[in-house]
C-alpha atoms as a PDB file:
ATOM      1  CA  UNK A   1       0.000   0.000   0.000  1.00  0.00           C
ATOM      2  CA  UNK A   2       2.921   2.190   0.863  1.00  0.00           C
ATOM      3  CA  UNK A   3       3.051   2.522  -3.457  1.00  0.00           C
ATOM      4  CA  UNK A   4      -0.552   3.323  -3.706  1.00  0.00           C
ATOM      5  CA  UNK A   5      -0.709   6.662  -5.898  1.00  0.00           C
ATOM      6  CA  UNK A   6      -1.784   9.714  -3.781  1.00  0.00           C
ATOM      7  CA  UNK A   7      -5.448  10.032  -3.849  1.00  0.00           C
ATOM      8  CA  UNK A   8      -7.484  12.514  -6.182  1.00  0.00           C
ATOM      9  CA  UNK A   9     -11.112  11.766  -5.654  1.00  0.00           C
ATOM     10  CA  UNK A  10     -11.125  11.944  -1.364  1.00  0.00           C
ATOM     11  CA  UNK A  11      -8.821  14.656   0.645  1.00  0.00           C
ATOM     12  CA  UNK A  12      -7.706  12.812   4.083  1.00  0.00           C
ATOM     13  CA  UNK A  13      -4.354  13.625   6.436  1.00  0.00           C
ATOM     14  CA  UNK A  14      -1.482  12.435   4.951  1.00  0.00           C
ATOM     15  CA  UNK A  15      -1.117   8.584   6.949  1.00  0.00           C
ATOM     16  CA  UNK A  16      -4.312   7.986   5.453  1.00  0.00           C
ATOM     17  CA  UNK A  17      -3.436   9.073   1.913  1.00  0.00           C
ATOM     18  CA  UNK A  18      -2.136   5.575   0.415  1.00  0.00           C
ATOM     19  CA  UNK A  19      -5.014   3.721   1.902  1.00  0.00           C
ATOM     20  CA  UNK A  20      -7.387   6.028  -0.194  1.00  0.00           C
ATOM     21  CA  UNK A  21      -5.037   5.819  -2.933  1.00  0.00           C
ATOM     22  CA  UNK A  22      -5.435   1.881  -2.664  1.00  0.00           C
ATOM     23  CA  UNK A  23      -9.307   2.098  -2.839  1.00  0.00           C
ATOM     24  CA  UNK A  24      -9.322   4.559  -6.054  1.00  0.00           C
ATOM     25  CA  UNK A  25      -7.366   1.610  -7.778  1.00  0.00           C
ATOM     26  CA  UNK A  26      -9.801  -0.273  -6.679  1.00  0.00           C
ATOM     27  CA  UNK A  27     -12.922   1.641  -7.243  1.00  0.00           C
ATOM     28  CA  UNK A  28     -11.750   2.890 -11.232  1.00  0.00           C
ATOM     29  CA  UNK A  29     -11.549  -1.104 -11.837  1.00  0.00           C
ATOM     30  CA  UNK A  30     -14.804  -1.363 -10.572  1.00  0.00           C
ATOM     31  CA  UNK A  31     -16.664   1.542 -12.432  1.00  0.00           C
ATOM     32  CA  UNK A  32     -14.584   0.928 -15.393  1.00  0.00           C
ATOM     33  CA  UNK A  33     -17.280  -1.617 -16.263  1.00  0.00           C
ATOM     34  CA  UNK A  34     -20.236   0.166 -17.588  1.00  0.00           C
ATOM     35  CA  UNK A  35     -23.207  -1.281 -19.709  1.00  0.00           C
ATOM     36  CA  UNK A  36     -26.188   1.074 -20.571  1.00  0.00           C
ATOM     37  CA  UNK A  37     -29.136  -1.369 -22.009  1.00  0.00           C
ATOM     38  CA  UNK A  38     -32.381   1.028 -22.137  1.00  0.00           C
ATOM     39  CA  UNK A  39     -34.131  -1.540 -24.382  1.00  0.00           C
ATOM     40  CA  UNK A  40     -34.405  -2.932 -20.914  1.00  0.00           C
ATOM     41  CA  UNK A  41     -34.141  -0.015 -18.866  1.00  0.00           C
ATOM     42  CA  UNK A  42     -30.427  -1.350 -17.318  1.00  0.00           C
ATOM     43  CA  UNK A  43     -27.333   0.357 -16.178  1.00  0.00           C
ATOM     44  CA  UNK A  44     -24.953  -1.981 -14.835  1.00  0.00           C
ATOM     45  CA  UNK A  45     -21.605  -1.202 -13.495  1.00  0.00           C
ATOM     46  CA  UNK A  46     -19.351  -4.729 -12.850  1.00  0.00           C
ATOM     47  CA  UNK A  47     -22.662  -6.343 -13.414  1.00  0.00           C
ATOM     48  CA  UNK A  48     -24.470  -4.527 -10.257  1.00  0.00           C
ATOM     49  CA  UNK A  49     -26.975  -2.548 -11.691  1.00  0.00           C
ATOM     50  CA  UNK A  50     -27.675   1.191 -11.084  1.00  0.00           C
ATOM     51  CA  UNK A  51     -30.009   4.093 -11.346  1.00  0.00           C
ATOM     52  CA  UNK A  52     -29.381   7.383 -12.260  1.00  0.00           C
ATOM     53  CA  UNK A  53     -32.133  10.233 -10.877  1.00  0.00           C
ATOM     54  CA  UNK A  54     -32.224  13.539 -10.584  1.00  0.00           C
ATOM     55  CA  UNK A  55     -30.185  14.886  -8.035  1.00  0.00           C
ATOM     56  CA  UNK A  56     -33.096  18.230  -7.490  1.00  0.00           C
ATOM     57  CA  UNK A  57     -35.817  15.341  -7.447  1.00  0.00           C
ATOM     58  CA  UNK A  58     -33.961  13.289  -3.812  1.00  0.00           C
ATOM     59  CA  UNK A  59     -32.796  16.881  -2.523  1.00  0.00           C
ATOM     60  CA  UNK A  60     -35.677  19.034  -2.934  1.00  0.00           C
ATOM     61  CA  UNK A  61     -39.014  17.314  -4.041  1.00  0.00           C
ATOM     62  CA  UNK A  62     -38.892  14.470  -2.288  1.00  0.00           C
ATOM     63  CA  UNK A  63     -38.029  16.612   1.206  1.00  0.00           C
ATOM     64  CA  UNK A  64     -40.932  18.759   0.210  1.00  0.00           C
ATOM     65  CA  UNK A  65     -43.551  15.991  -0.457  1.00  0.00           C
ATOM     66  CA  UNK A  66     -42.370  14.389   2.761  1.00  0.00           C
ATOM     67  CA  UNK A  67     -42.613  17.340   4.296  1.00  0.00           C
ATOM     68  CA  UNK A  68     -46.421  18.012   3.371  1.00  0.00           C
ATOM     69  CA  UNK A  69     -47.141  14.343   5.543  1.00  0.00           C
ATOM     70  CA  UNK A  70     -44.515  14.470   8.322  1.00  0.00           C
ATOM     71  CA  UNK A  71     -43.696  17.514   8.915  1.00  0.00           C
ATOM     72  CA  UNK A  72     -40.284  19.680   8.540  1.00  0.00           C
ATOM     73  CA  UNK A  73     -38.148  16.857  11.131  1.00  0.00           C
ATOM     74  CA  UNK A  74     -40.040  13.871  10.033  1.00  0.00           C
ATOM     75  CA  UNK A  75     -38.948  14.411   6.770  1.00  0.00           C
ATOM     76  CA  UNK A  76     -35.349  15.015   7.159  1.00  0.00           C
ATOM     77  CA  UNK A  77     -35.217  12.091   9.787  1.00  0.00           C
ATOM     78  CA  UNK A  78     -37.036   9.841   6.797  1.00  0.00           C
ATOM     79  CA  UNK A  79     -34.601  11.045   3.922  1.00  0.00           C
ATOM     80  CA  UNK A  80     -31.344  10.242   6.733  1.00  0.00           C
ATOM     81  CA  UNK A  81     -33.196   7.111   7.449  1.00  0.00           C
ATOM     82  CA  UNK A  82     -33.224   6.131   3.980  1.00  0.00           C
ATOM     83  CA  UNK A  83     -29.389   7.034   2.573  1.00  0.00           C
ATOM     84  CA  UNK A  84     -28.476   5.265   5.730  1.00  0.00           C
ATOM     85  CA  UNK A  85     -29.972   2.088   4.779  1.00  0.00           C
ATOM     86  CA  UNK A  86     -28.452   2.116   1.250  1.00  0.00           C
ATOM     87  CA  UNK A  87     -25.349   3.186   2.899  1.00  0.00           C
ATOM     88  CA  UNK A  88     -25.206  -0.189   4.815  1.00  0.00           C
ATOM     89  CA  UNK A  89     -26.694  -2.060   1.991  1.00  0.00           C
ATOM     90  CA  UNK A  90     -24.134  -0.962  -0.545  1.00  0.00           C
ATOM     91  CA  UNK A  91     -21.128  -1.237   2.082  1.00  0.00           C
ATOM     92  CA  UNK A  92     -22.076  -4.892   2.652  1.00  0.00           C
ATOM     93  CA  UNK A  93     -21.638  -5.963  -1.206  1.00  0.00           C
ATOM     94  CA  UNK A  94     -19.040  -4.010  -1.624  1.00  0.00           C
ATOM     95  CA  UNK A  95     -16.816  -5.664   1.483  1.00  0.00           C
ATOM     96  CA  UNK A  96     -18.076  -9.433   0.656  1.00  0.00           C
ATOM     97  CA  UNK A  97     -17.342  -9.143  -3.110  1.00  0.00           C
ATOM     98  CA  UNK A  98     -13.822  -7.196  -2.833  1.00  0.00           C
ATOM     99  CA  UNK A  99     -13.132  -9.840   0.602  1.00  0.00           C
ATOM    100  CA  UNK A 100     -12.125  -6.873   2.281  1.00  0.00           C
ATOM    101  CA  UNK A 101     -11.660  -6.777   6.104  1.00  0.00           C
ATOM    102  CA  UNK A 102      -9.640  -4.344   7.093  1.00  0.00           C
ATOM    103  CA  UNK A 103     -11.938  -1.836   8.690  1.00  0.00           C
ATOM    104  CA  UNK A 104      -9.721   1.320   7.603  1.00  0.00           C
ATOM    105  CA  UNK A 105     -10.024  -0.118   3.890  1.00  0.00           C
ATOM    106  CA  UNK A 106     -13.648  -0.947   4.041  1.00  0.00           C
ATOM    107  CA  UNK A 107     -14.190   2.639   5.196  1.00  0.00           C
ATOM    108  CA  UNK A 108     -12.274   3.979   2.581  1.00  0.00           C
ATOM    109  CA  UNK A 109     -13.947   2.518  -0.367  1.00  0.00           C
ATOM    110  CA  UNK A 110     -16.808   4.656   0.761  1.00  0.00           C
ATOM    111  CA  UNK A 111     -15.730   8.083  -0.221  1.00  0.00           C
ATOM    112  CA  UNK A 112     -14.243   6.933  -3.312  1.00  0.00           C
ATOM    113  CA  UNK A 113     -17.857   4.981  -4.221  1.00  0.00           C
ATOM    114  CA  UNK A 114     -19.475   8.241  -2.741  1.00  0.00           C
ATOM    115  CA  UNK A 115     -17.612  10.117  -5.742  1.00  0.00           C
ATOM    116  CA  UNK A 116     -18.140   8.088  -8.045  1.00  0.00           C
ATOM    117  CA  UNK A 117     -21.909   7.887  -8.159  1.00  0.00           C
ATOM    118  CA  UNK A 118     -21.974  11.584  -7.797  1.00  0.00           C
ATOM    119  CA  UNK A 119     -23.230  12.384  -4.195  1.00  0.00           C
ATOM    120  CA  UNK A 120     -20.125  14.602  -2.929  1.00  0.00           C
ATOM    121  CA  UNK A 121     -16.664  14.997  -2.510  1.00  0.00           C
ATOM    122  CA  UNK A 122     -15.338  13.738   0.600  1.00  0.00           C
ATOM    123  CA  UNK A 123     -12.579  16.178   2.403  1.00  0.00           C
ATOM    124  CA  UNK A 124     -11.490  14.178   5.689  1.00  0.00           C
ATOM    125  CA  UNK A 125     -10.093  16.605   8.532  1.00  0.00           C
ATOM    126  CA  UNK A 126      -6.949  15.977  10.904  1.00  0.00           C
ATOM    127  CA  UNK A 127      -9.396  15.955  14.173  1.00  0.00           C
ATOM    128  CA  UNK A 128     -10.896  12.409  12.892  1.00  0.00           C
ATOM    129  CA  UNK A 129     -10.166   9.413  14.656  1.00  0.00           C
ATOM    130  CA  UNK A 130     -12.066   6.292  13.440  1.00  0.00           C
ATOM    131  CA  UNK A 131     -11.823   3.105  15.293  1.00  0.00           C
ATOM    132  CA  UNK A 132     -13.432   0.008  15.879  1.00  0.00           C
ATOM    133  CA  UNK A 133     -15.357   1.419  19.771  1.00  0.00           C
ATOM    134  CA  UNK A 134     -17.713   4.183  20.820  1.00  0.00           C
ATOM    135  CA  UNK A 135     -14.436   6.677  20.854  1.00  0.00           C
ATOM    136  CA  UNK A 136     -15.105   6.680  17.242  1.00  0.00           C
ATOM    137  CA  UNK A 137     -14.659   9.985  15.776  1.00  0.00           C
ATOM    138  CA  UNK A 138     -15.141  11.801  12.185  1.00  0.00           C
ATOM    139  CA  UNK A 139     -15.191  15.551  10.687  1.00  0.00           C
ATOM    140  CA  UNK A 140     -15.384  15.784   7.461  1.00  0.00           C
ATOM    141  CA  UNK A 141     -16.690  18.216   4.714  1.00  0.00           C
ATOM    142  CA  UNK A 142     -19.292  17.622   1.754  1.00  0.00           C
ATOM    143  CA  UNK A 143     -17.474  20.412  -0.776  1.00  0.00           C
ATOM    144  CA  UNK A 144     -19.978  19.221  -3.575  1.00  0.00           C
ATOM    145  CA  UNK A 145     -23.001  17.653  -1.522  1.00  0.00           C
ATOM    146  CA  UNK A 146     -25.363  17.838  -4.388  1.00  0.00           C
ATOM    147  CA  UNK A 147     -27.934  18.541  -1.817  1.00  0.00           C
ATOM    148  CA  UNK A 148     -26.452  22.059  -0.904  1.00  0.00           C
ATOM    149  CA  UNK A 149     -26.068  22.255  -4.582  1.00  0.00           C
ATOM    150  CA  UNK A 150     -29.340  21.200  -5.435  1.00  0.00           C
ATOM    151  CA  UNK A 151     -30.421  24.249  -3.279  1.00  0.00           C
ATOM    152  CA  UNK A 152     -27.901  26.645  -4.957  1.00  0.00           C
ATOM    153  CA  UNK A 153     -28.411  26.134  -8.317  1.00  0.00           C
ATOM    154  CA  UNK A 154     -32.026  26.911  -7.710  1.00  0.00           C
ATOM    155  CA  UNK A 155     -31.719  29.754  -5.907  1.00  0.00           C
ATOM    156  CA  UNK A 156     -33.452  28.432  -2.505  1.00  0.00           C
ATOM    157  CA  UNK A 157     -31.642  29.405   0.740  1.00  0.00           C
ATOM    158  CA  UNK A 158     -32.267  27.734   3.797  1.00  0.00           C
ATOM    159  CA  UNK A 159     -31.854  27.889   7.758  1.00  0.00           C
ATOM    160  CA  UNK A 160     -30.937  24.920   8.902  1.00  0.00           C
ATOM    161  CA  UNK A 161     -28.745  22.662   6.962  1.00  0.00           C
ATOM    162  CA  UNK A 162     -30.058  20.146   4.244  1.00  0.00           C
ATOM    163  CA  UNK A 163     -27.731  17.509   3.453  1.00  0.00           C
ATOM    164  CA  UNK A 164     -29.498  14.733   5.285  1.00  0.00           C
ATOM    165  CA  UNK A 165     -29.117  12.020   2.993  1.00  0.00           C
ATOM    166  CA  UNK A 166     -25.068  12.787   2.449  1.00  0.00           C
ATOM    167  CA  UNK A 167     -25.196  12.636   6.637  1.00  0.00           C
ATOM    168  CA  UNK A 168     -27.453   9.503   6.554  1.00  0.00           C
ATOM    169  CA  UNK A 169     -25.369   7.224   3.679  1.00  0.00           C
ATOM    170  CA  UNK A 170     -21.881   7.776   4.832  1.00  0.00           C
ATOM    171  CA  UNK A 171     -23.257   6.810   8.138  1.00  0.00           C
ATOM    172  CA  UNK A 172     -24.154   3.925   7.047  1.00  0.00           C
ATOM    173  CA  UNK A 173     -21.289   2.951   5.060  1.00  0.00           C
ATOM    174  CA  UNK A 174     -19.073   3.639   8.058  1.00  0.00           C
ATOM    175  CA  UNK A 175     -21.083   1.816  10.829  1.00  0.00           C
ATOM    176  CA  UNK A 176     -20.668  -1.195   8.677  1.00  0.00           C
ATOM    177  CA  UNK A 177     -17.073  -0.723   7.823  1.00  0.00           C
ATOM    178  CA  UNK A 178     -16.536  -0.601  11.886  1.00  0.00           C
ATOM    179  CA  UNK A 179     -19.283  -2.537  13.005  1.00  0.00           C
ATOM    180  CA  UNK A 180     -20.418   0.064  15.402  1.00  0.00           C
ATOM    181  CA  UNK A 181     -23.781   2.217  15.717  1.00  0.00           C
ATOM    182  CA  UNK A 182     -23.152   5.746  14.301  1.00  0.00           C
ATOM    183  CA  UNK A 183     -24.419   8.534  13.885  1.00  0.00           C
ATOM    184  CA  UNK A 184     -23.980  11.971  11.962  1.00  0.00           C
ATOM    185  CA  UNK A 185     -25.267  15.613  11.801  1.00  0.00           C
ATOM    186  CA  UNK A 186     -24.142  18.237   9.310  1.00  0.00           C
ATOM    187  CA  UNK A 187     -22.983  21.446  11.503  1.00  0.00           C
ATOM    188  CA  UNK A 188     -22.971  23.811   8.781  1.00  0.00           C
ATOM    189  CA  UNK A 189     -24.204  23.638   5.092  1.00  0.00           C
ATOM    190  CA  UNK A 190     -23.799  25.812   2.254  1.00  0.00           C
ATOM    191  CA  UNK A 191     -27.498  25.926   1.725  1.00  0.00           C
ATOM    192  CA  UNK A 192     -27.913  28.637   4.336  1.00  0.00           C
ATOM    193  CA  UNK A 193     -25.259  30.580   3.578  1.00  0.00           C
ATOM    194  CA  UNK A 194     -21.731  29.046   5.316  1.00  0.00           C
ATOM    195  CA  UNK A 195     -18.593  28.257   3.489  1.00  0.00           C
ATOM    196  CA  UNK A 196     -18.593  24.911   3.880  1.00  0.00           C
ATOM    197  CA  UNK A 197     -20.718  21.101   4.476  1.00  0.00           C
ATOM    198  CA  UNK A 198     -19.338  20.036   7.755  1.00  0.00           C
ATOM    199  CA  UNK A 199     -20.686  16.940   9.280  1.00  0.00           C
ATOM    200  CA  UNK A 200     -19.418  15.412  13.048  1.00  0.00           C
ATOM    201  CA  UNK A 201     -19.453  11.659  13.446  1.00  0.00           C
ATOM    202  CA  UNK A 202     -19.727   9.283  16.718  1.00  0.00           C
ATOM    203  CA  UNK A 203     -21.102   6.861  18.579  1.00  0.00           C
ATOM    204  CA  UNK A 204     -24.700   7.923  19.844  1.00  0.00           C
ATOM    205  CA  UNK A 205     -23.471   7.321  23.162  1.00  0.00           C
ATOM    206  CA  UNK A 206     -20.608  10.527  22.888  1.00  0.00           C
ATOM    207  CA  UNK A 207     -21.940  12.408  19.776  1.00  0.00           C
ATOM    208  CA  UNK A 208     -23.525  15.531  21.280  1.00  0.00           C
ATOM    209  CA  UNK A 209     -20.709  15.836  23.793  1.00  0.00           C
ATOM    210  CA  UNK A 210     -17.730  15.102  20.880  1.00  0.00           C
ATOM    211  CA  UNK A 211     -20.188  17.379  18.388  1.00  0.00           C
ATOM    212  CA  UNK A 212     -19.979  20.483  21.164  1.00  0.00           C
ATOM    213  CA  UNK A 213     -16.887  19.990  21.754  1.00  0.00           C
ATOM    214  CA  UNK A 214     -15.820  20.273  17.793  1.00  0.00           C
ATOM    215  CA  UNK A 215     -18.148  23.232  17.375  1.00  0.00           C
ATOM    216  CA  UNK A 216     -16.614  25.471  19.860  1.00  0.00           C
ATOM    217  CA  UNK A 217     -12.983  24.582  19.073  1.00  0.00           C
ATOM    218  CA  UNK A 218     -13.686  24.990  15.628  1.00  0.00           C
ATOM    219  CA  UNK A 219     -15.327  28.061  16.305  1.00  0.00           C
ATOM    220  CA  UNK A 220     -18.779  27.138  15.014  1.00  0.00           C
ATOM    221  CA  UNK A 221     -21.228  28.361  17.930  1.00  0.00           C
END
């Protein structure tokens, strides 16, 4: 690993640069593998088989029309609910059909997957510590969450941040990669006006103390 090419697609502290160098080898075999069939409305990718949407139609319409039913937390709780689920769901194949079990690797694969399909860019800061037990810890920014963009690009400013599903996926991906129970919030989001998507990471158990703790070092309120 130690030869692994520096990685382009995540931004991490430097020990943890030729482990995500490792899983963009791995990831550009995997994605280097695409068949579009719409005589039978396919897109497979290594023979797993995708679907590409709308990114305005998961970030805005379907928060709106959940919205309308459960109201403003229900539906951001539902939308992290759901990216969490497909977070763990897509973790799991990933891990059994690479064999990987090295829980630094399996999380790394998830940024580099996370790029791929198009949800964000991944930007991994020094204060992280990730580790198998509840003093599991992760900051990170979302510099192209394309739900903050979603918002952007038309116009719509919010106040309180909106990338739930971003939050709720790499949550999911993570848990499984650790085998832990996790759990994320975005601090700050570009939706409602700050410079950047920064999300906290823990174990329920020390989140909102590890979360407060971030917030005032970094200066965040």
């Amino acid at each position: 690993m130690a030869d692994a090419p520096r990685p382009k697609l995540v931004s991490c502290p430097e020990p943890f640069a030729p482990l995500f160098g490792a899983a963009e080898g791995v990831m550009a075999r995997f994605f280097g593998e695409l068949e579009r069939a719409p005589e039978r409305g396919e897109i497979k990718i290594s023979g797993v088989r995708y679907l590409l949407m709308r990114t305005d139609s998961l970030a805005i319409e379907l928060q709106e029309e959940l919205r309308k039913t459960f109201g403003e937390a229900g539906a951001r709780q539902i939308r992290y609910k759901l990216a969490k689920a497909c977070g763990i769901r897509d973790a799991k194949m990933f891990h059994e059909r690479l064999a990987v079990t090295d829980p630094d690797m399996k999380l790394a694969l998830g940024p580099v997957h996370f790029a791929h399909v198009g949800w964000a860019y991944v930007d991994i800061f020094p204060e992280s510590a990730p580790q198998t037990n509840e003093n599991y810890f992760l900051v990170y920014d979302h510099p192209y969450s394309f739900e903050a963009a979603s918002y952007l690009e038309n116009g719509i400013r919010t106040d309180a941040p909106v990338c739930h599903m971003n939050a709720g996926y790499s949550t999911g991906w993570c848990q499984v990669s650790y085998g832990i129970e996790l759990k994320a919030e975005e601090l700050t989001c570009r939706a409602k006006g700050d410079a950047k998507c920064i999300f906290v990471m823990a174990h329920p158990k020390n989140f909102d103390r590890l979360a407060r703790e971030y917030k005032q070092k970094a200066g965040l309120g």
